[in-house]
Protein backbone atom coordinates (compact mmCIF):
# COMPACT_ATOMS: atom_id res chain seq x y z
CA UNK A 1 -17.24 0.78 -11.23
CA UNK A 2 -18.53 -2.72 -9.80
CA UNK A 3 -17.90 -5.41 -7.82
CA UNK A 4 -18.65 -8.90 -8.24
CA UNK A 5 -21.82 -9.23 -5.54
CA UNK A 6 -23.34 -11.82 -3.81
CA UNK A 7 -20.44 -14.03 -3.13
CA UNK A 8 -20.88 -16.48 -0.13
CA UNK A 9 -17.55 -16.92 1.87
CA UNK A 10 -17.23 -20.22 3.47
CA UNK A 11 -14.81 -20.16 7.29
CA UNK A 12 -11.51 -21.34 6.02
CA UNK A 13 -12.07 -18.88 2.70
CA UNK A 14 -12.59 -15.83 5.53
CA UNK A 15 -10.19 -16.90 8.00
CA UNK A 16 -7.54 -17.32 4.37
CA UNK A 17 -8.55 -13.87 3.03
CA UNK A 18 -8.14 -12.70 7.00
CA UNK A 19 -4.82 -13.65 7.20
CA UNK A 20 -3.22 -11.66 3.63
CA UNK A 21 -4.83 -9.01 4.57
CA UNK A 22 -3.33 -8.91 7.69
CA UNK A 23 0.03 -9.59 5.96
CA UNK A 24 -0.52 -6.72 3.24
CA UNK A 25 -0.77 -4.43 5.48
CA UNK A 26 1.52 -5.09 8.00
CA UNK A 27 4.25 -6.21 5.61
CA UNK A 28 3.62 -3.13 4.20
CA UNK A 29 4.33 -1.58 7.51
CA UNK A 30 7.51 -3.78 8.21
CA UNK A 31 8.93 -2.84 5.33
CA UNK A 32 8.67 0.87 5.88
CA UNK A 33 9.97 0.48 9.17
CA UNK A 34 12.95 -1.36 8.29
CA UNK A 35 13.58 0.91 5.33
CA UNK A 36 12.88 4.60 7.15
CA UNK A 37 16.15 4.59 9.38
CA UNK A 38 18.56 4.19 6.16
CA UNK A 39 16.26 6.06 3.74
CA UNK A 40 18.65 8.42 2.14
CA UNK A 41 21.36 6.41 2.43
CA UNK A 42 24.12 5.23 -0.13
CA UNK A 43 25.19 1.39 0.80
CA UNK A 44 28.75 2.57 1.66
CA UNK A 45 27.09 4.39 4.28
CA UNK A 46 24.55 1.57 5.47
CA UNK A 47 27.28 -0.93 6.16
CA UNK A 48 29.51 1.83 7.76
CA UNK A 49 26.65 2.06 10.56
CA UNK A 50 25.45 -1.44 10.59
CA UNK A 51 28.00 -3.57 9.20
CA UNK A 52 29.90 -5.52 6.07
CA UNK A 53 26.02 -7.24 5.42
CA UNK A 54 24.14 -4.17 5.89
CA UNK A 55 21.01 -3.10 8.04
CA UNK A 56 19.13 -6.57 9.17
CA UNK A 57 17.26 -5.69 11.72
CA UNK A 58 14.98 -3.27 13.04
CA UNK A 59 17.35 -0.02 13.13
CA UNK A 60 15.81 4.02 15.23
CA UNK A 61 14.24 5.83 13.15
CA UNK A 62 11.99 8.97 14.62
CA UNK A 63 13.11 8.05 17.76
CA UNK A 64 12.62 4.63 18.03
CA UNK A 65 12.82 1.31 17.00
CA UNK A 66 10.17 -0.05 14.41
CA UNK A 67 8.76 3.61 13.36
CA UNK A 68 6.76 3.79 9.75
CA UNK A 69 6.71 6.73 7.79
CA UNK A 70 4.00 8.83 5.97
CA UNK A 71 4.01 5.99 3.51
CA UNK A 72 2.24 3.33 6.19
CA UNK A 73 -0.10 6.14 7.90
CA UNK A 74 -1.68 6.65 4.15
CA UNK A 75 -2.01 3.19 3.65
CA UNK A 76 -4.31 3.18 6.71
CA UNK A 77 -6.26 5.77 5.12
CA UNK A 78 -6.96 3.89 1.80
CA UNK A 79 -8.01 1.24 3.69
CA UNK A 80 -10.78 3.67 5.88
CA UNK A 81 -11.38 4.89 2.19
CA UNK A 82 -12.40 1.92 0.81
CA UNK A 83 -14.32 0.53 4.33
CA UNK A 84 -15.74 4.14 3.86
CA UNK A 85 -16.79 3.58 0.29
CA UNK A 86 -18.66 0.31 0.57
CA UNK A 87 -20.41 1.26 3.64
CA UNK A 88 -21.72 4.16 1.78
CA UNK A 89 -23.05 2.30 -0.97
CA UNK A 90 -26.01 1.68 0.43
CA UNK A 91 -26.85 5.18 0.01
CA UNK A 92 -26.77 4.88 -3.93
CA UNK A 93 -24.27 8.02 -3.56
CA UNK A 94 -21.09 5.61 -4.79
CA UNK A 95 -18.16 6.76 -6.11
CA UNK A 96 -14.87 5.30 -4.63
CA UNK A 97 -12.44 7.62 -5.88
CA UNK A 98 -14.02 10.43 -3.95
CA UNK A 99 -14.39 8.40 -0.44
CA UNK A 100 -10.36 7.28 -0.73
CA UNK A 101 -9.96 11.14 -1.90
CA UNK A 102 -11.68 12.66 1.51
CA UNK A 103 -9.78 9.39 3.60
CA UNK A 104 -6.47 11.41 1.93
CA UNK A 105 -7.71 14.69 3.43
CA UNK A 106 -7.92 13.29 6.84
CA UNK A 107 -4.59 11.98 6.54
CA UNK A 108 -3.96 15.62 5.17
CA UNK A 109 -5.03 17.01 8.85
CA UNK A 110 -2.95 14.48 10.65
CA UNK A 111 0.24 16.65 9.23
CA UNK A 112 -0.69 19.74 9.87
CA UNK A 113 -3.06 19.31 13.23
CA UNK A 114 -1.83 18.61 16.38
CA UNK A 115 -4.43 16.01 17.52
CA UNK A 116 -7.45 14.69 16.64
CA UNK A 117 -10.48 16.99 16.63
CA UNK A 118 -13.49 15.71 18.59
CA UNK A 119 -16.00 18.23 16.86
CA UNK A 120 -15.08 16.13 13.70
CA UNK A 121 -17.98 13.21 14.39
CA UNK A 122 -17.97 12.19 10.65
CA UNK A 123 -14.07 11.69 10.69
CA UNK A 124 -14.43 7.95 12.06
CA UNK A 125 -12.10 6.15 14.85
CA UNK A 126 -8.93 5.91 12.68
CA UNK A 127 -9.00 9.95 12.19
CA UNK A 128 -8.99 9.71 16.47
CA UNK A 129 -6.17 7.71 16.68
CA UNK A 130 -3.52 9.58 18.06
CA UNK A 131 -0.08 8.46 17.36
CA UNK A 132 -0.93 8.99 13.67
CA UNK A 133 -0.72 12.91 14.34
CA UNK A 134 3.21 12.84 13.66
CA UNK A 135 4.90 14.40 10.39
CA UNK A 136 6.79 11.42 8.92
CA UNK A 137 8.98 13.23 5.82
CA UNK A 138 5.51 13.67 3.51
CA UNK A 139 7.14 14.65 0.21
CA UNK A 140 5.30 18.12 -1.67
CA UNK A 141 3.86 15.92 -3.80
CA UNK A 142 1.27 14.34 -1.45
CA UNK A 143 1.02 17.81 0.58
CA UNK A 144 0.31 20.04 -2.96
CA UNK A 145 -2.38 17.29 -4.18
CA UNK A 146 -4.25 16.99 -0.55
CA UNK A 147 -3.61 21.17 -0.16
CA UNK A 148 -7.28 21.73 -0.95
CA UNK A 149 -10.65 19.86 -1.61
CA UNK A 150 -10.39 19.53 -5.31
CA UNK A 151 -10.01 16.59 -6.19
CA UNK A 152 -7.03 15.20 -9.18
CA UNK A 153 -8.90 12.71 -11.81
CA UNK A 154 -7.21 11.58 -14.69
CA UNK A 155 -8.26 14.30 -17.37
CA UNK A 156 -6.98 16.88 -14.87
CA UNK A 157 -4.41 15.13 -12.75
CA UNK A 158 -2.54 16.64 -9.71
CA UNK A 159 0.79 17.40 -10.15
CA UNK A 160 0.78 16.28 -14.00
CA UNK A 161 4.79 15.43 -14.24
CA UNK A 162 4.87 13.50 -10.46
CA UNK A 163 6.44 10.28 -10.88
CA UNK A 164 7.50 9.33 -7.93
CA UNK A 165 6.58 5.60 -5.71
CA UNK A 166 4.46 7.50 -2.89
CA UNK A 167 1.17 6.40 -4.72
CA UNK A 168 1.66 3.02 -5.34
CA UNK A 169 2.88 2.36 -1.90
CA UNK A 170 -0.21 3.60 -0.84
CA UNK A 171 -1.97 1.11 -3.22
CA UNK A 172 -1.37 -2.38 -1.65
CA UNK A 173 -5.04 -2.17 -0.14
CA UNK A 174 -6.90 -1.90 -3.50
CA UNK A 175 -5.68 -5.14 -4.50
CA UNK A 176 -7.66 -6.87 -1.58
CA UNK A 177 -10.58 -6.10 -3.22
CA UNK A 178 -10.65 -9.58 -4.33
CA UNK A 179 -14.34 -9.78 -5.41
CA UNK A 180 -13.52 -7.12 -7.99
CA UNK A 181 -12.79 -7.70 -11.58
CA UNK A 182 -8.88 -7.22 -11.91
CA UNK A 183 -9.29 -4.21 -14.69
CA UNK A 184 -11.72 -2.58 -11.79
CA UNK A 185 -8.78 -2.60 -9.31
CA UNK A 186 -6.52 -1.03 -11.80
CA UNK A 187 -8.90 1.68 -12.88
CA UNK A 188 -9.66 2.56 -9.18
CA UNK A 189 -5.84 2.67 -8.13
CA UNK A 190 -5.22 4.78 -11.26
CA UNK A 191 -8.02 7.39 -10.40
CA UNK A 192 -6.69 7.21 -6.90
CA UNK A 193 -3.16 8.10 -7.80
CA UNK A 194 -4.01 10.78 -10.00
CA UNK A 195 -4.97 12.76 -6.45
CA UNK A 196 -1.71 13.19 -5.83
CA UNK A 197 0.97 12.00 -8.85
CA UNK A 198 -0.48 12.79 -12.31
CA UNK A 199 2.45 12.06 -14.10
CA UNK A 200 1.35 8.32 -16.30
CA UNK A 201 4.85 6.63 -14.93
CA UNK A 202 3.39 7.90 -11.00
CA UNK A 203 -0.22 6.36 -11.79
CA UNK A 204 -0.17 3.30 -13.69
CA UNK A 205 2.93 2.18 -11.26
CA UNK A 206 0.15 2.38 -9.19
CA UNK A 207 -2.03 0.39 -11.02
CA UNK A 208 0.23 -2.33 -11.40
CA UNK A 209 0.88 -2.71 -7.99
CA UNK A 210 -2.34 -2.93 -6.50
CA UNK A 211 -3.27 -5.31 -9.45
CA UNK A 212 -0.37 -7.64 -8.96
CA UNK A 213 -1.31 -7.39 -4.70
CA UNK A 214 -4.97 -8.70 -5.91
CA UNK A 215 -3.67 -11.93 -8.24
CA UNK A 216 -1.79 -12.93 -4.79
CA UNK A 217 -4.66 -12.03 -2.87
CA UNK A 218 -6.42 -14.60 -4.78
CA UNK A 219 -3.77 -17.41 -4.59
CA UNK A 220 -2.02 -16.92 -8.02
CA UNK A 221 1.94 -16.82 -8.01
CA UNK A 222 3.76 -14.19 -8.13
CA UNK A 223 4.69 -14.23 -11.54
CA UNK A 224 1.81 -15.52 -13.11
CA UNK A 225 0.74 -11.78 -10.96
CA UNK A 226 3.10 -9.69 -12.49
CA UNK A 227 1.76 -11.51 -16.10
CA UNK A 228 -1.62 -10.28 -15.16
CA UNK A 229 -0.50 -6.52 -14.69
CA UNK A 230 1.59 -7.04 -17.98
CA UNK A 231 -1.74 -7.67 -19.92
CA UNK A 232 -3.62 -4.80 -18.39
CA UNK A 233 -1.38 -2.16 -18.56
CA UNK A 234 -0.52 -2.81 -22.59
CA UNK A 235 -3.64 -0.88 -23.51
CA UNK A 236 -3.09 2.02 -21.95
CA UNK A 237 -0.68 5.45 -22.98
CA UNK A 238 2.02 5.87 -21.27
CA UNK A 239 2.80 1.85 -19.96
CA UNK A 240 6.00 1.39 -21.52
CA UNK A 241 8.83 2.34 -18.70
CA UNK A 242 6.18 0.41 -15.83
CA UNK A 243 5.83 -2.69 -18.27
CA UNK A 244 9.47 -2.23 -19.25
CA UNK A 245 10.60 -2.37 -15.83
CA UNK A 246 8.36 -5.60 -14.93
CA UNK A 247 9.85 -7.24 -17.31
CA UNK A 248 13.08 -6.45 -16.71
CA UNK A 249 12.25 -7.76 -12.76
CA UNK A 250 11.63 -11.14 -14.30
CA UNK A 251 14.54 -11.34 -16.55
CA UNK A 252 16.66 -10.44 -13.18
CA UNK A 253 15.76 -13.36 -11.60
CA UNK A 254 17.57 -15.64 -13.59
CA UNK A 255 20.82 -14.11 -13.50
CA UNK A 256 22.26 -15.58 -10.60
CA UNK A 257 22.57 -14.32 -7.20
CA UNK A 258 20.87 -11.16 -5.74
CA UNK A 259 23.14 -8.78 -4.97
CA UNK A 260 22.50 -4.38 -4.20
CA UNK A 261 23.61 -3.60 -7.77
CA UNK A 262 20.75 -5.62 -9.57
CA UNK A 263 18.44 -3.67 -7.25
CA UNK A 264 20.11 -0.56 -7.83
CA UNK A 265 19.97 -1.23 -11.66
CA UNK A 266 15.82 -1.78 -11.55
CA UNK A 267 15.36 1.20 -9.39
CA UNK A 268 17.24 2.91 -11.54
CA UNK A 269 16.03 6.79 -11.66
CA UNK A 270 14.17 6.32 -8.63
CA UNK A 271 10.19 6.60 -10.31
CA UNK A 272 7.64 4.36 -8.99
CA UNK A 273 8.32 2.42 -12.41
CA UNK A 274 11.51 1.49 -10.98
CA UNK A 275 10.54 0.90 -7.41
CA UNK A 276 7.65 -1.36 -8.01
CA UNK A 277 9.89 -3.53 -10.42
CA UNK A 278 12.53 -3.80 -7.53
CA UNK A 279 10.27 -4.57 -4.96
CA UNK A 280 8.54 -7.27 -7.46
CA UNK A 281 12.10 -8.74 -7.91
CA UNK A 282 13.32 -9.04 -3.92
CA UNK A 283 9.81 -10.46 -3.52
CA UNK A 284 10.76 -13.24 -5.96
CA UNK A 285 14.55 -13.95 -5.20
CA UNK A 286 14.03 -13.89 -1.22
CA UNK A 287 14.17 -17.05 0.19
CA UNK A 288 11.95 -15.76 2.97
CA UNK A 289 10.17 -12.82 3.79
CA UNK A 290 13.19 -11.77 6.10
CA UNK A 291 15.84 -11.91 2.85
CA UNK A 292 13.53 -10.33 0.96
CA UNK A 293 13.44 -7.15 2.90
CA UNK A 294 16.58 -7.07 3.52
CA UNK A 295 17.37 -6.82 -0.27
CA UNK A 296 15.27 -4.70 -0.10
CA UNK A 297 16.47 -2.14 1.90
CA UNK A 298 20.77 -2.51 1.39
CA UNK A 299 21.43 -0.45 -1.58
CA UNK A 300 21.90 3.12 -3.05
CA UNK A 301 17.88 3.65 -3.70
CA UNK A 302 15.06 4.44 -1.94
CA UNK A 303 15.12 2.23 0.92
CA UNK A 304 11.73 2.29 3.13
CA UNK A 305 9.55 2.92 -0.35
CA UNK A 306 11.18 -0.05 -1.87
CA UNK A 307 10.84 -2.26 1.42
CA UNK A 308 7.00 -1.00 1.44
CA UNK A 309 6.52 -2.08 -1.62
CA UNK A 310 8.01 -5.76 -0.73
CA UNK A 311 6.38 -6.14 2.30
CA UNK A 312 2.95 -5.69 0.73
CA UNK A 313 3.74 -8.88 -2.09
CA UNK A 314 5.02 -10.74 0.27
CA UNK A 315 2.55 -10.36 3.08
CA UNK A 316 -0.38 -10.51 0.39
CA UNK A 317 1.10 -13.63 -1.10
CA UNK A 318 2.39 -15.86 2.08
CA UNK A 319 -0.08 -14.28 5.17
CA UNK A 320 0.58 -13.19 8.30
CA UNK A 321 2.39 -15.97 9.78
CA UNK A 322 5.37 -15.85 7.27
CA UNK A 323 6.93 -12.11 8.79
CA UNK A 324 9.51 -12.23 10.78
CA UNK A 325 7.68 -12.02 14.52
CA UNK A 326 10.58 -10.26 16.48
CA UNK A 327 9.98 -7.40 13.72
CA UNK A 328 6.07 -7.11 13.92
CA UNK A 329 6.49 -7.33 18.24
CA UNK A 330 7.98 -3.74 18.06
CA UNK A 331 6.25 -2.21 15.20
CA UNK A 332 4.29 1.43 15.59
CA UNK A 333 0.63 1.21 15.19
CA UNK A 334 0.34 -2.66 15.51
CA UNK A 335 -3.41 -2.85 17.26
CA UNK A 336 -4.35 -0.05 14.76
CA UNK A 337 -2.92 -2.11 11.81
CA UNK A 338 -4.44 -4.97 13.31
CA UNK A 339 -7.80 -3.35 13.93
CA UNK A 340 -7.57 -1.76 10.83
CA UNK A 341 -6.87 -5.09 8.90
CA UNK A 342 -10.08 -7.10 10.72
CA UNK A 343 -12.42 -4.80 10.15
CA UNK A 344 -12.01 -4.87 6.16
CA UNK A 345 -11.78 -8.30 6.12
CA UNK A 346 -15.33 -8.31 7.87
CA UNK A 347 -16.87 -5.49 5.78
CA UNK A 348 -15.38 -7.09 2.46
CA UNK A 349 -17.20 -10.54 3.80
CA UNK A 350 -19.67 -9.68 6.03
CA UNK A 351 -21.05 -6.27 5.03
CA UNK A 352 -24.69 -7.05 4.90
CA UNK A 353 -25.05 -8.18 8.04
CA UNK A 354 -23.44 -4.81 9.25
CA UNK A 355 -25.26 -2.39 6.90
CA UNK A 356 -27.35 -3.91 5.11
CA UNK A 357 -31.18 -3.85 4.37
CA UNK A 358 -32.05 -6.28 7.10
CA UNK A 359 -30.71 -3.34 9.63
CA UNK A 360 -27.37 -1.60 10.67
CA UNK A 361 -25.33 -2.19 13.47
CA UNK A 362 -25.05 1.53 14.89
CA UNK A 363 -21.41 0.70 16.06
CA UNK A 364 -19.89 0.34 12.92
CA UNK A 365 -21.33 3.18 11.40
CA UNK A 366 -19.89 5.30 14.36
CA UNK A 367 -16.85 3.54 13.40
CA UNK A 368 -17.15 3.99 8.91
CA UNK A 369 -19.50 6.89 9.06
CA UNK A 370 -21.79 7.22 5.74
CA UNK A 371 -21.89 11.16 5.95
């Protein structure tokens, strides 16, 4: 795997790729959080608690307002994978897929430890960050394929028939890598899935995703995006219900207005083929971000996956600015998001000057360890 190198970044091209990462992640976030209270819930029972329109704000979930699940804390951790990775590139030892594979482990610890351990220098800050060390409904799935240090690829997959949405909404950061050839971001997301959902529907939803995030990350639309993934995935086994279901998002779009059953009906069995094709479709029928979740979320399906999955096209394709403020004021893990967000922006722009061969600041490497 490569990356396109030597790419000069002028201010308003940083402080642009700043801001959708920002919004990737913490639409990713806001979606989770909106999702997590009703997740489980039929819509008969969602507008029984919230009302005849539904959940439309913020609702408790784990004991408070704006709480993420286990599908936000390992999006964190792909995003310390991939810091993780480039820093250690220097060292000629490169192989993504491994870094984001040891990031999953420390998420791994954060579910079964009850704090951060200190004698764990190599771990980095995010590892140390404490409010992350809360079990958030992790399904077996990502606890059986982070049980122990081997590592899924695809010619041995873990768990081969997993084809559940947990991977690709873990996937949104890959697509930021927007100095890397779109087939690169697919291949990475794939092998990255594979960890945890081996089954071809689990990964190459994955794929897809984190493809589709990168053609917004670099300014295209979002259908011209989902036209992108389209042409990747067709030469690989086992596309057909992801591209199936892509399509079908587009074809929903022009019959009339949105409503929970045409969600329902893309979601249909509930695989990550169905959820990423949902989440594609509120992204394109909301008039704003705020609609967009919210059709997101009001239905019989899956609703904080689905809202994830929204939250990271539509913060990747309008920015920061464009969520809903009142949400983002009393989301969990906002500096860390925030933190989180600026200091991938500034490795993917800036890494030279932080570890390069002119010198290393020591700070970040305390911070992205190379061990």
């Amino acid at each position: 795997m490569g990356a396109t190198a030597g790419a000069v970044w002028g201010r308003a091209e940083q402080q642009d790729f700043r801001s959708r990462v920002r919004g990737t992640l913490l639409g990713v976030a806001v979606g989770d959080a909106l999702g997590s209270p009703v997740d489980g819930l039929g819509l008969a029972e969602i507008r029984e608690e919230y009302g005849a329109e539904g959940l439309l704000d913020l609702g408790r979930g784990y004991g408070r307002r704006g709480a993420v699940s286990h599908l936000t804390q390992l999006t964190l951790f792909s995003v310390d994978g991939l810091i993780r990775a480039q820093v250690r590139r220097d060292t000629g030892a490169w192989h993504p897929p491994t870094d984001l594979h040891r990031a999953y482990r420390r998420w791994a610890a954060t579910q079964r430890d009850w704090g951060p351990d200190e004698r764990r220098k190599d771990d980095g800050w995010l590892a140390r960050e404490e409010w992350l060390y809360a079990r958030r409904d992790p399904t077996r799935a990502l606890l059986l394929g982070l049980g122990d240090d081997t590592m899924g690829t695809l010619d041995v997959p873990k768990n081969p028939g997993e084809t559940g949405p947990e991977a690709a909404a873990r996937s949104a950061p890959f697509g930021l890598l927007v100095g890397w050839e779109p087939q690169l971001v697919v291949q990475l997301a794939v092998e990255c899935a594979a960890q945890t959902h081996g089954g071809p529907v689990g990964y190459l939803s994955a794929g897809a995703y984190a493809v589709i995030v990168h053609a917004l990350a670099c300014g295209e639309s979002l259908d011209g995006a989902v036209q992108r993934a389209l042409a990747l995935l067709a030469p690989r086994p086992g596309h057909e219900p992801v591209s199936e279901g892509l399509q079908h998002a587009l074809g929903a779009v022009r019959q009339g207005i949105p409503t929970p059953a045409r969600v329902e009906e893309l979601i249909g069995d509930g695989t990550a083929a169905g959820l990423v094709s949902a989440a594609v479709y509120c992204a394109l029928v909301g008039e704003d971000v705020r609609q967009g979740l919210c059709l997101a979320v009001n239905h019989d399906g899956p609703s904080a996956a689905t809202a994830a999955l929204t939250g990271g096209l539509l913060g990747a394709l309008h920015g920061e600015t464009a969520l809903p403020p009142a949400w983002l004021a009393e989301l969990e893990g906002r500096p860390t998001l925030l933190e989180l967000a600026d200091d991938f922006a500034m490795e993917m722009t800036q890494g030279p000057a932080l570890h390069g061969p002119a010198g290393a600041s020591p700070g970040w490497l305390a911070r992205y360890p190379r061990a």
